[in-house]
Protein backbone atom coordinates (compact mmCIF):
# COMPACT_ATOMS: atom_id res chain seq x y z
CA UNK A 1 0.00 0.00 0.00
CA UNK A 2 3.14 2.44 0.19
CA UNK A 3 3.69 2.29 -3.19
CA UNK A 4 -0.46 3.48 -3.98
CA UNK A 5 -0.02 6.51 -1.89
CA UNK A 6 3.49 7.80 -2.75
CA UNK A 7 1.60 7.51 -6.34
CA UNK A 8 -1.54 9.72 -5.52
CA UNK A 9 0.67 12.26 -4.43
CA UNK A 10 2.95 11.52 -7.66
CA UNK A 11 -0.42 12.05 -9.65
CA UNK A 12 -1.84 14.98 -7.75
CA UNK A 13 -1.90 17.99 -9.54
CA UNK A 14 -0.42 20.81 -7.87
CA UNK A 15 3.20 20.55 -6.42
CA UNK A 16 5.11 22.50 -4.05
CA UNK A 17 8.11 21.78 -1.83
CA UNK A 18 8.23 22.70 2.33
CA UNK A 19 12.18 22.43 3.22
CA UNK A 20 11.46 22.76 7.21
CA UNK A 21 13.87 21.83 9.94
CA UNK A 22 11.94 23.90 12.57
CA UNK A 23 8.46 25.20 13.54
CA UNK A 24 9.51 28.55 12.06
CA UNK A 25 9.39 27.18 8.57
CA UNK A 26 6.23 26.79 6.75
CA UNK A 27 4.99 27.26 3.10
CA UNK A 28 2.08 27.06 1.79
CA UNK A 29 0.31 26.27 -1.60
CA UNK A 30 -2.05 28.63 -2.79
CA UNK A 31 -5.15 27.27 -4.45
CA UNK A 32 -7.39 30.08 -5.05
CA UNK A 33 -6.77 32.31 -8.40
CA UNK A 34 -5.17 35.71 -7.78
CA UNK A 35 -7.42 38.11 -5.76
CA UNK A 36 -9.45 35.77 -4.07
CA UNK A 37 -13.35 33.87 -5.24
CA UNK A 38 -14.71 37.32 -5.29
CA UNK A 39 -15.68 39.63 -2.65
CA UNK A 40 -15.86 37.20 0.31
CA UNK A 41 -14.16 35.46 2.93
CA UNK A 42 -13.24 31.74 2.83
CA UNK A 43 -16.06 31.12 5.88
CA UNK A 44 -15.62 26.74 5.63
CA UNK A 45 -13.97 24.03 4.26
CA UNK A 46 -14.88 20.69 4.00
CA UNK A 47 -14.11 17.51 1.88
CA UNK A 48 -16.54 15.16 0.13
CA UNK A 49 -15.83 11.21 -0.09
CA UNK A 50 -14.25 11.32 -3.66
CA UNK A 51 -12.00 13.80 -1.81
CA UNK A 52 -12.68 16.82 -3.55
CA UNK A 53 -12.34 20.06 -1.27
CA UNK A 54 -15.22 22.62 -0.60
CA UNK A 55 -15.49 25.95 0.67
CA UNK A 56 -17.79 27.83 1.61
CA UNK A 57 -18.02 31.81 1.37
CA UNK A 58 -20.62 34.61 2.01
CA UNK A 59 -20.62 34.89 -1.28
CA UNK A 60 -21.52 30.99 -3.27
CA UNK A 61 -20.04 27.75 -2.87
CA UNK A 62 -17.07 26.63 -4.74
CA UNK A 63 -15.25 23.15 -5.03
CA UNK A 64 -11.78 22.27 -5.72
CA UNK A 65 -11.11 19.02 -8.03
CA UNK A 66 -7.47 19.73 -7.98
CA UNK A 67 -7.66 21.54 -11.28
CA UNK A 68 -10.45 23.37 -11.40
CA UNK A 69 -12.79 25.57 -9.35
CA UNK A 70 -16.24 25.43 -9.82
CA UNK A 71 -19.00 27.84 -8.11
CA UNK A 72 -22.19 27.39 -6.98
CA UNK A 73 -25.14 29.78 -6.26
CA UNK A 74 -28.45 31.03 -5.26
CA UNK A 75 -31.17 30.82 -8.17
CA UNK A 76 -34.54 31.58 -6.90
CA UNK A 77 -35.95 30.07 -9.61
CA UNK A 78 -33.93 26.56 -9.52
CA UNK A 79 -35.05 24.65 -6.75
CA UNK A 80 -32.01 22.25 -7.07
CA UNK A 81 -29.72 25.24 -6.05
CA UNK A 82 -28.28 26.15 -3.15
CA UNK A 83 -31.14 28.09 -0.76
CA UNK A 84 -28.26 30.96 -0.22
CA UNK A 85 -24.83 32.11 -0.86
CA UNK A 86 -23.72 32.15 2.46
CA UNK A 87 -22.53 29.14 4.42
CA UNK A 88 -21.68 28.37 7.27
CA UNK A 89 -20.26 24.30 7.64
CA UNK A 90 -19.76 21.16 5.23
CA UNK A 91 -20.02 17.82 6.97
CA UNK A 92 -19.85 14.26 5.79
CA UNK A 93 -21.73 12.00 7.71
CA UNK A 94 -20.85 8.23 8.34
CA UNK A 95 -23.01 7.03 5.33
CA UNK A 96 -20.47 9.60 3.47
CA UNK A 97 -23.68 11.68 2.16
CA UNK A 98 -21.94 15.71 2.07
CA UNK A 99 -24.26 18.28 3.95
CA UNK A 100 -24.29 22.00 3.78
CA UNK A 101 -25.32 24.09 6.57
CA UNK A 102 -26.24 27.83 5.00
CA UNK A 103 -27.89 30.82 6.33
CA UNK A 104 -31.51 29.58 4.44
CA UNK A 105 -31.35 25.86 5.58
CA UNK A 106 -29.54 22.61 5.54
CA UNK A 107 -28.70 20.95 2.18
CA UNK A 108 -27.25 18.10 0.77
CA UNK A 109 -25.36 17.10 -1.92
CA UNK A 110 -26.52 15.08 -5.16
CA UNK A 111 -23.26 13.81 -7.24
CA UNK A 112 -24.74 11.78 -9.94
CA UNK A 113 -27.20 15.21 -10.95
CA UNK A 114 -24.09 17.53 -9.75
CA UNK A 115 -27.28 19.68 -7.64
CA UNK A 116 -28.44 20.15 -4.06
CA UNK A 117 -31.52 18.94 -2.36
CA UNK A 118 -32.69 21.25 0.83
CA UNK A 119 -34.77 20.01 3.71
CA UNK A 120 -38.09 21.56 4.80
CA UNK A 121 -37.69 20.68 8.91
CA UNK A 122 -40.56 21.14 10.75
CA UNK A 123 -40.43 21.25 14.58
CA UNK A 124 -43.03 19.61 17.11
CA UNK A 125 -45.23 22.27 16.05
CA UNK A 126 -45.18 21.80 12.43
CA UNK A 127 -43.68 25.04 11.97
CA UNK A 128 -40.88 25.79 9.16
CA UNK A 129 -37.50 25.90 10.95
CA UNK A 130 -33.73 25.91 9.89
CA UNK A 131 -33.01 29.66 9.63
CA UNK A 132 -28.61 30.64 9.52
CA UNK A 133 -27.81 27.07 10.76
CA UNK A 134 -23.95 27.36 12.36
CA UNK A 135 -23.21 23.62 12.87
CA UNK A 136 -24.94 20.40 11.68
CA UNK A 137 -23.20 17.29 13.09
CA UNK A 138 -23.20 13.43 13.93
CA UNK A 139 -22.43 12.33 17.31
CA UNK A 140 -21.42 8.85 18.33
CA UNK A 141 -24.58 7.28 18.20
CA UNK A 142 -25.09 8.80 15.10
CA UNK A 143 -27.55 11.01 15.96
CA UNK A 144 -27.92 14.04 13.40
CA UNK A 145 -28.08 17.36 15.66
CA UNK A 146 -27.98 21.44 14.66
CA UNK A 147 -27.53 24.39 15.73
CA UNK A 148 -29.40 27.46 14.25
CA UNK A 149 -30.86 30.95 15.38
CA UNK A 150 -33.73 29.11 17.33
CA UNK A 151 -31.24 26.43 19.54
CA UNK A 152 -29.65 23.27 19.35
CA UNK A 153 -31.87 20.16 17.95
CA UNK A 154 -31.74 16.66 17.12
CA UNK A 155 -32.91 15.84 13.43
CA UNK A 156 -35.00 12.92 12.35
CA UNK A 157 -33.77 12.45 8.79
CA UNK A 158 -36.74 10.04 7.75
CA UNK A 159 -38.90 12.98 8.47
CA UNK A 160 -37.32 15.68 8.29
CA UNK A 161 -38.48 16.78 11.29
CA UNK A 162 -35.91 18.51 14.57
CA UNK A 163 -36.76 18.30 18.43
CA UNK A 164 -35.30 21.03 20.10
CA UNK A 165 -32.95 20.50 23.45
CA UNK A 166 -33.43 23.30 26.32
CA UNK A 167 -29.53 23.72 27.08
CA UNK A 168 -30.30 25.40 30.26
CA UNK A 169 -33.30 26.21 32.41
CA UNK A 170 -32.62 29.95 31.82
CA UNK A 171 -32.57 29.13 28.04
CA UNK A 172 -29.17 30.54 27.28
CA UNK A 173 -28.41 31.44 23.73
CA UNK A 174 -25.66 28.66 21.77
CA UNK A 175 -23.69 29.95 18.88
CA UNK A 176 -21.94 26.51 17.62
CA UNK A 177 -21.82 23.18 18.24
CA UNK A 178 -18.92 20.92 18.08
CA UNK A 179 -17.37 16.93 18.53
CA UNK A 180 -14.74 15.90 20.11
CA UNK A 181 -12.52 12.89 18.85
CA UNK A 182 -14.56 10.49 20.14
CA UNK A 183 -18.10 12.19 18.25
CA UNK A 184 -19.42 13.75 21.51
CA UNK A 185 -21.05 16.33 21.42
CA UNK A 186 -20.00 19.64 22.66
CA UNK A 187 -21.96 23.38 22.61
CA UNK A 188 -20.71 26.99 23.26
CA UNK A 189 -23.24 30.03 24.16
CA UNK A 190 -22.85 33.77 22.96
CA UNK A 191 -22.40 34.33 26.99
CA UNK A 192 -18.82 32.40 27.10
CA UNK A 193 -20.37 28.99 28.50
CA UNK A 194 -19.40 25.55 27.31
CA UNK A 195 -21.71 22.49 27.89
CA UNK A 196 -21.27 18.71 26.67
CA UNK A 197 -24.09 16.64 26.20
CA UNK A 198 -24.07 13.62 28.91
CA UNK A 199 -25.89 10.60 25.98
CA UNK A 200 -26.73 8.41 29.22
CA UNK A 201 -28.86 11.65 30.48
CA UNK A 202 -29.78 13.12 27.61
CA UNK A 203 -29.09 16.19 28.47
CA UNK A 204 -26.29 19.06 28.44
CA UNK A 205 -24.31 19.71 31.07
CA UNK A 206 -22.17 22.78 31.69
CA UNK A 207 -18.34 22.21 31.84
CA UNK A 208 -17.10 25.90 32.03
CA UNK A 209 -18.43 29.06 32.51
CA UNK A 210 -15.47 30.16 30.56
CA UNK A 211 -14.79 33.74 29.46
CA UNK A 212 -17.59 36.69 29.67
CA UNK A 213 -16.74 36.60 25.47
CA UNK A 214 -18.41 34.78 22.95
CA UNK A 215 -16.69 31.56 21.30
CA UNK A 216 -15.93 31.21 18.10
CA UNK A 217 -13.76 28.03 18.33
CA UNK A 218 -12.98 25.17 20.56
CA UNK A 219 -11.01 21.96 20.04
CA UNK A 220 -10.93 19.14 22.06
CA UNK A 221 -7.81 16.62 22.26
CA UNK A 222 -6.28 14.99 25.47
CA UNK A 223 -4.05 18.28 26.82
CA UNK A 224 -7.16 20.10 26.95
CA UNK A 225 -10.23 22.20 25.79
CA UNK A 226 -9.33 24.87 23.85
CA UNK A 227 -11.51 27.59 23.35
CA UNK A 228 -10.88 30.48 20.81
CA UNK A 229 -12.94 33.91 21.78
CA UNK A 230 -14.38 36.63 19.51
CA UNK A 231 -12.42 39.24 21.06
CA UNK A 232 -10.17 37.26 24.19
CA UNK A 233 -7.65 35.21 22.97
CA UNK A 234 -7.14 31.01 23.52
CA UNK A 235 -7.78 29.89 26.71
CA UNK A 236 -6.94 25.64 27.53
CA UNK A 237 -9.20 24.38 30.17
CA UNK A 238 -8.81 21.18 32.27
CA UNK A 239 -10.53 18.28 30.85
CA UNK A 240 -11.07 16.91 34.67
CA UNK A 241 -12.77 20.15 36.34
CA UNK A 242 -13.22 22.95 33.52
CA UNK A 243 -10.63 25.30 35.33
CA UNK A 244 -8.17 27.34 33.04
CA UNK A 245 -5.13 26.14 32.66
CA UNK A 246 -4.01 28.69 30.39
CA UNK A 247 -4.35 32.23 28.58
CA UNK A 248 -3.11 33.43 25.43
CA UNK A 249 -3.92 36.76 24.07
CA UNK A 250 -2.36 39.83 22.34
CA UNK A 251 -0.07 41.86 24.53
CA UNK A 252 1.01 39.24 26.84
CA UNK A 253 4.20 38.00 27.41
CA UNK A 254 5.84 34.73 25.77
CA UNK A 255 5.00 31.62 25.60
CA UNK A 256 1.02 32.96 26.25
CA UNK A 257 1.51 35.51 23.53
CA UNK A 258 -0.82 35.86 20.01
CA UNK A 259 -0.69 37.98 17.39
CA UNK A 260 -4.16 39.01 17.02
CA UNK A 261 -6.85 38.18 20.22
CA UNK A 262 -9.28 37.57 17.75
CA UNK A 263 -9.55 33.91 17.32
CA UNK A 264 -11.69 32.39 14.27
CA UNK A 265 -10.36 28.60 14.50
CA UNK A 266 -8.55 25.96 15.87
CA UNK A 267 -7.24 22.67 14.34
CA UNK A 268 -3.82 20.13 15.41
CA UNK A 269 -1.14 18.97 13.14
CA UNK A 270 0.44 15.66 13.46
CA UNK A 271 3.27 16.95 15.87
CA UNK A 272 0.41 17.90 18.08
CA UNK A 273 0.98 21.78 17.56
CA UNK A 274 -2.63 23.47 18.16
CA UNK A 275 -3.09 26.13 14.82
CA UNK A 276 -4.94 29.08 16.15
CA UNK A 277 -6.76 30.86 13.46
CA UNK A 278 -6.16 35.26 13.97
CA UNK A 279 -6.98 38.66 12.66
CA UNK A 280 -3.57 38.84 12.49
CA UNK A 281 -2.13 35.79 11.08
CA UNK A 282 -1.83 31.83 12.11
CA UNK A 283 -0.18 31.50 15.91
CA UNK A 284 1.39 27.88 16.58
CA UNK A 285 1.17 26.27 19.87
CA UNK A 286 3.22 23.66 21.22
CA UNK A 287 2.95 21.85 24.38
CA UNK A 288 1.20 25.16 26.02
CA UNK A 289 3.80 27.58 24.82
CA UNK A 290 3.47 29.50 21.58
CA UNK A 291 5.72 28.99 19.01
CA UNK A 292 5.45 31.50 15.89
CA UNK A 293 3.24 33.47 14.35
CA UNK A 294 2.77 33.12 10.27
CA UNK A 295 1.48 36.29 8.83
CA UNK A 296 4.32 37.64 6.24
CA UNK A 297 1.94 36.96 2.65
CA UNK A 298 4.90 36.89 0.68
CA UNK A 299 7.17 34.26 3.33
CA UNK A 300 4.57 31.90 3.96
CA UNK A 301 2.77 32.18 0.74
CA UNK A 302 -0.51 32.78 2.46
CA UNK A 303 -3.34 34.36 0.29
CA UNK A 304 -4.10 37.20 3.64
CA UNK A 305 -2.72 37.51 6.97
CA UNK A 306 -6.52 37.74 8.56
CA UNK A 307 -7.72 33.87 8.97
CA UNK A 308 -11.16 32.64 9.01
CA UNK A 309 -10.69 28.71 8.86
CA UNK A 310 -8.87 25.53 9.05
CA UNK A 311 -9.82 21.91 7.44
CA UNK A 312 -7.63 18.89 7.84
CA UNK A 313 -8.24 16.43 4.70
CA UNK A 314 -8.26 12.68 4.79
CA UNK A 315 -4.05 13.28 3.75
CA UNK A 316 -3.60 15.26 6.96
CA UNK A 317 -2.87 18.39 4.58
CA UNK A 318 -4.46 21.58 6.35
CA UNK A 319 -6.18 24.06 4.20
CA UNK A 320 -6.35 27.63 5.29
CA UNK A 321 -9.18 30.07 4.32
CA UNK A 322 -8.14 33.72 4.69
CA UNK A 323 -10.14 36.82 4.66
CA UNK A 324 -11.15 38.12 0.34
CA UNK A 325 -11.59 34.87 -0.18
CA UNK A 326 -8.00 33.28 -0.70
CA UNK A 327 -7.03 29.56 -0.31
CA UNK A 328 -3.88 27.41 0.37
CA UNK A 329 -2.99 24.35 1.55
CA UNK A 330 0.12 23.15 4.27
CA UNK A 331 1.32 19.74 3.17
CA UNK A 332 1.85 17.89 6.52
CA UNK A 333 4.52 15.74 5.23
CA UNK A 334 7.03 18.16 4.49
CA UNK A 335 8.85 16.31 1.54
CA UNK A 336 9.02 16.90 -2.02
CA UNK A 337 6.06 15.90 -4.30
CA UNK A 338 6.48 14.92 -7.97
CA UNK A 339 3.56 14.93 -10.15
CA UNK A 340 2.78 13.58 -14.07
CA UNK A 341 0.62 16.15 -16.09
CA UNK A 342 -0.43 16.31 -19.07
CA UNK A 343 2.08 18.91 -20.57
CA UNK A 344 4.78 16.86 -19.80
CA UNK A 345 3.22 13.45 -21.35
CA UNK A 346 1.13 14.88 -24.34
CA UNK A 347 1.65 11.77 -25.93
CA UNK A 348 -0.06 9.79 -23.36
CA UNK A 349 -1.82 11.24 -20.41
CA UNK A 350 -5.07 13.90 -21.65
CA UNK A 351 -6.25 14.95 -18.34
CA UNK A 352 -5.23 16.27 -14.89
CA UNK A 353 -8.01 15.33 -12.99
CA UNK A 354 -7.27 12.25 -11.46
CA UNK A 355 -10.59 11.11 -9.89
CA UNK A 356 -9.58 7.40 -8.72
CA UNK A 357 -6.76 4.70 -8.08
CA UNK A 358 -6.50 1.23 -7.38
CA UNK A 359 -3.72 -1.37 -6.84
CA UNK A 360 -3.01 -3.96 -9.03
CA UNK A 361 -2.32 -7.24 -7.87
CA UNK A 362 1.47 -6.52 -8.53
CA UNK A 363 2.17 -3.54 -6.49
CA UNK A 364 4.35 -1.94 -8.95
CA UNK A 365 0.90 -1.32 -11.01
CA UNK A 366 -1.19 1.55 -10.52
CA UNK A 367 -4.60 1.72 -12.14
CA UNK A 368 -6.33 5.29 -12.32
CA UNK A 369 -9.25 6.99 -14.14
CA UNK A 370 -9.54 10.75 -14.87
CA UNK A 371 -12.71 13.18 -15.58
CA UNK A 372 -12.06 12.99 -18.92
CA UNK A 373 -9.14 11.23 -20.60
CA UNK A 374 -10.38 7.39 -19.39
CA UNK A 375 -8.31 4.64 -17.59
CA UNK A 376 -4.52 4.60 -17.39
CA UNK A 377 -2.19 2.18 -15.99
CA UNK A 378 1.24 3.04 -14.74
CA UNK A 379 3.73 0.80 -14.25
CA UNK A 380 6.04 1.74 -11.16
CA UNK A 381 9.30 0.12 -12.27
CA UNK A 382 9.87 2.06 -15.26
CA UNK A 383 7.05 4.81 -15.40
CA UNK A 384 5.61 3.85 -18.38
CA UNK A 385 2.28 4.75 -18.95
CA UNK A 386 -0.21 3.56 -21.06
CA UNK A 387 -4.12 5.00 -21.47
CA UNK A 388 -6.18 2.13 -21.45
CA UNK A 389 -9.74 1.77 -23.93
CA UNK A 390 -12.78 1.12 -23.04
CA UNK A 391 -14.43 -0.44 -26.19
CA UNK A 392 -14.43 2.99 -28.98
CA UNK A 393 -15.23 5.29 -26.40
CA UNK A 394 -12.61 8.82 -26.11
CA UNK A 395 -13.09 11.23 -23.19
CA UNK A 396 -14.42 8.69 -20.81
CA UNK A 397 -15.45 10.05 -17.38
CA UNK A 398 -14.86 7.72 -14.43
CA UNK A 399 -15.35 8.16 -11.13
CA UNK A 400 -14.11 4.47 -9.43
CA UNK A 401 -11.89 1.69 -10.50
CA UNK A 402 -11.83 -1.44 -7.58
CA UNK A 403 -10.21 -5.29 -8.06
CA UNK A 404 -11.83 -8.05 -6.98
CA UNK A 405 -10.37 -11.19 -5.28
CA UNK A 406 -10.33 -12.83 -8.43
CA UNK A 407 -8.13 -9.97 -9.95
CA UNK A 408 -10.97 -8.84 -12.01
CA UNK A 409 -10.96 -5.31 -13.03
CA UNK A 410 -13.99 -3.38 -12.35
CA UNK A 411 -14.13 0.04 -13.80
CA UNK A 412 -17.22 2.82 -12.60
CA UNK A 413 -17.92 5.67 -15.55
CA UNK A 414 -20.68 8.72 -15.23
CA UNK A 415 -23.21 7.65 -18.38
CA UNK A 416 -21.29 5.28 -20.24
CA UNK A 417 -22.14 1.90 -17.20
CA UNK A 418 -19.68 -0.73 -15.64
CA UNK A 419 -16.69 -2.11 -17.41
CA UNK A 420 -14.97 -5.17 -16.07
CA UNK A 421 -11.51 -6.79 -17.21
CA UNK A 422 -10.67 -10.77 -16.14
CA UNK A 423 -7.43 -11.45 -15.28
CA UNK A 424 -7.06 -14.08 -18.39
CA UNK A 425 -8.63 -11.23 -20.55
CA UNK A 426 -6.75 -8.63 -22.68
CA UNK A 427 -9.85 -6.22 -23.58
CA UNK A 428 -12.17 -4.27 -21.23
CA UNK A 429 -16.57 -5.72 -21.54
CA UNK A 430 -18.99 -3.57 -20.61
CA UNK A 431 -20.86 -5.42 -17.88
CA UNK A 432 -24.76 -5.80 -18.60
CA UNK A 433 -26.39 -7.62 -15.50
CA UNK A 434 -29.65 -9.77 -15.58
CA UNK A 435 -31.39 -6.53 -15.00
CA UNK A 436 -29.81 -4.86 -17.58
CA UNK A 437 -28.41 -2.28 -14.63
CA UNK A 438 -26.11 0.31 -16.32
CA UNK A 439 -24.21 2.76 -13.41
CA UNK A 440 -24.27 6.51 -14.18
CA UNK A 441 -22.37 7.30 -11.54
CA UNK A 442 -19.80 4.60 -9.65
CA UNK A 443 -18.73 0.85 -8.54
CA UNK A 444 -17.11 0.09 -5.90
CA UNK A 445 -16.43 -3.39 -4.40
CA UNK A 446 -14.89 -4.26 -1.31
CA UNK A 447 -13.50 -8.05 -2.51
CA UNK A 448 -17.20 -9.67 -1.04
CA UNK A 449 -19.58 -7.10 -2.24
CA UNK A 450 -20.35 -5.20 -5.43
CA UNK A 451 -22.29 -2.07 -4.94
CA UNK A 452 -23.65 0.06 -7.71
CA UNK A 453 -25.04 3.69 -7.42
């Protein structure tokens, strides 16, 4: 399996080097074009399960296929649009379907029409709800739950229909909701107080009374809870009794130092460092103390010195969404990342989108399918590669390629079905079942099971 991965990042498309032999040293990869996506800050970022990136802006939604950016927005007279063009939080749930939480209502995410579905949720009452939804979430029993202008719910999916929890008897006002690493569920007010939700009670109960500032950030991991403010720095509370262990804010003296006392987000590398998200640039902590501060544009690379958000991807990259609506990316790995394309093999490879891989049964074969240039296979020992077809078809769109225990080839396309490839075969079939299914959007198999959607 070493050999598949150092090969996605051989095949991804963008490329940039981080020589770091320190915390100091950090560059960063910007995605966005030059100026920004318009008018608007980079709000949320999220990742679907074909691994494309999403962001979110007060100004449309765009997504990131590793070539291209693509933006969605409001149409009043499409109902398969998205209900606004501001939003708030991306989440993909354990049955990988992608949500959107916007100012107008939750959404989700329809690949195979490339369009959005939005939910009418009624409460108890039958009254319309949903209105500037902060945080929608799955908790460890995996329980659906939001937070919009009204309170914190639970949401019945079948129905479409949200119960809403009292959070206290004095029915204090929440601004976000969060989980931990273990998917429980955790809720900040606009009054500084953090509560967690005790599942054997069903009900919340307050950890900290925290700062007299509201929260716009916390992160839980096993030094602390860490809790950004709006306008009071980081603070790190005990996980045993709620008590702060710490303070950072501007104007103190180091290690509980910031930049900027503005906090907007919090996230962890794999070193452990805690990212703090500023007015005034990104502020590293490490084990309590802070580190650095990254807010030079031209040294780091970064799109603007004012942050609004963090994402960690499924390849422990972090992506960074700055204020004006600029994007980049820290590669966690810090090592150098070579990359095909098609400008340097015009004579064989007619895409950059890579959408899927899959091992061959010799692990010096790679097997991957692009957006539009088909199947290619790659062989490891001497980087050949050669574009495999798929009967007469040309600009072949596939979205999964999987081998069976039988080293059978299955290959998924969007509108042209299933193609399949025996071991003893030479040529590609297209596979026509008893029920004449034909896939317009994937296959996947996990060496028992074939699935089709």
């Amino acid at each position: 399996m070493k050999k598949i991965y150092s090969c996605i990042w051989i095949l991804f498309f963008f490329v940039f080097k981080i020589c770091a032999s320190d915390l100091s040293e950090f560059t960063f990869a910007k995605i966005s074009p030059e100026g920004g996506v318009g008018y608007s800050s980079v709000m949320c970022i999220g990742q679907d399960d074909l691994s494309f990136i999403w962001f979110g802006t007060n100004n449309g939604l765009f997504k990131y296929d590793s070539k291209n950016i693509t933006r969605y927005a409001t149409n009043s007279s499409d109902s398969s649009a998205i209900p606004t063009n501001r939003i708030n939080q991306f989440y993909l749930d354990d049955s990988k379907v992608f949500w959107i939480a916007t100012e107008n209502g939750l959404c989700k995410y329809n690949r195979c029409t490339d369009s959005f579905t939005t939910l009418r949720l009624i409460n108890n009452q039958r009254d319309i709800v949903g209105k500037n939804i902060q945080s929608f979430l799955q908790d460890e029993d995996g329980q659906f739950w939001i937070v919009d202008e009204i309170g914190v719910c639970k949401l019945d999916t079948s129905l479409n229909s949200v119960e809403y929890f009292p959070v206290t008897e004095d029915n204090v006002r929440v601004n976000r909701g969060y989980t931990d690493h273990n998917k429980q569920l955790w809720v900040t007010a606009y009054d500084g107080r953090i509560f967690r939700f005790d599942s054997h009670k069903q009900d919340f109960v307050l950890f900290s009374k925290g700062l007299r500032d509201t929260p716009r950030a916390l992160l839980v991991d096993d030094s602390g809870v860490w809790v950004g403010y709006g306008n009071q720095g980081l603070v790190c509370l005990s996980l045993t009794d709620g008590e702060e262990m710490f303070h950072y804010q501007y104007g103190y003296a180091p290690p509980y130092c910031l930049s900027n006392s503005k906090v907007r987000d919090l996230t962890k590398d794999l070193k452990g460092n805690v990212w703090v998200a500023t007015y005034d640039g990104i502020n590293i902590i490490n084990n309590y103390h802070f580190v650095t501060s990254l807010s030079d544009e031209d040294l780091y690379n970064i799109p603007h010195q004012s942050i609004w958000s963090f994402f960690n991807d499924s390849e422990n990259n972090i992506w960074v969404g700055t204020w004006m609506g600029g994007l980049c990316m820290y590669d966690e790995y810090m090592n150098t990342v070579y990359h095909y394309n098609k400008n340097a093999l015009l004579s064989t490879l007619t895409d950059d989108v890579i959408s899927c891989f899959a091992e061959g049964k010799d692990e010096d074969i790679i097997w991957f399918g692009t957006e539009r240039g088909g199947v290619y296979c790659l062989n490891l020992k001497n980087n050949d590669l050669e574009r495999i077809r798929l009967g007469q078809l040309s600009d072949v769109n596939v979205k999964s390629i999987a081998i069976d225990k039988e080293n059978t080839i299955w290959i998924g396309t969007y509108g042209n079905g299933i193609w399949y490839k025996k071991s003893t075969e030479k040529n590609f079939s297209l596979f026509d079942s008893p029920h004449q299914l034909m896939a317009d959007c994937g296959y996947y198999t996990n060496r028992r099971r074939y699935m089709v959607c």
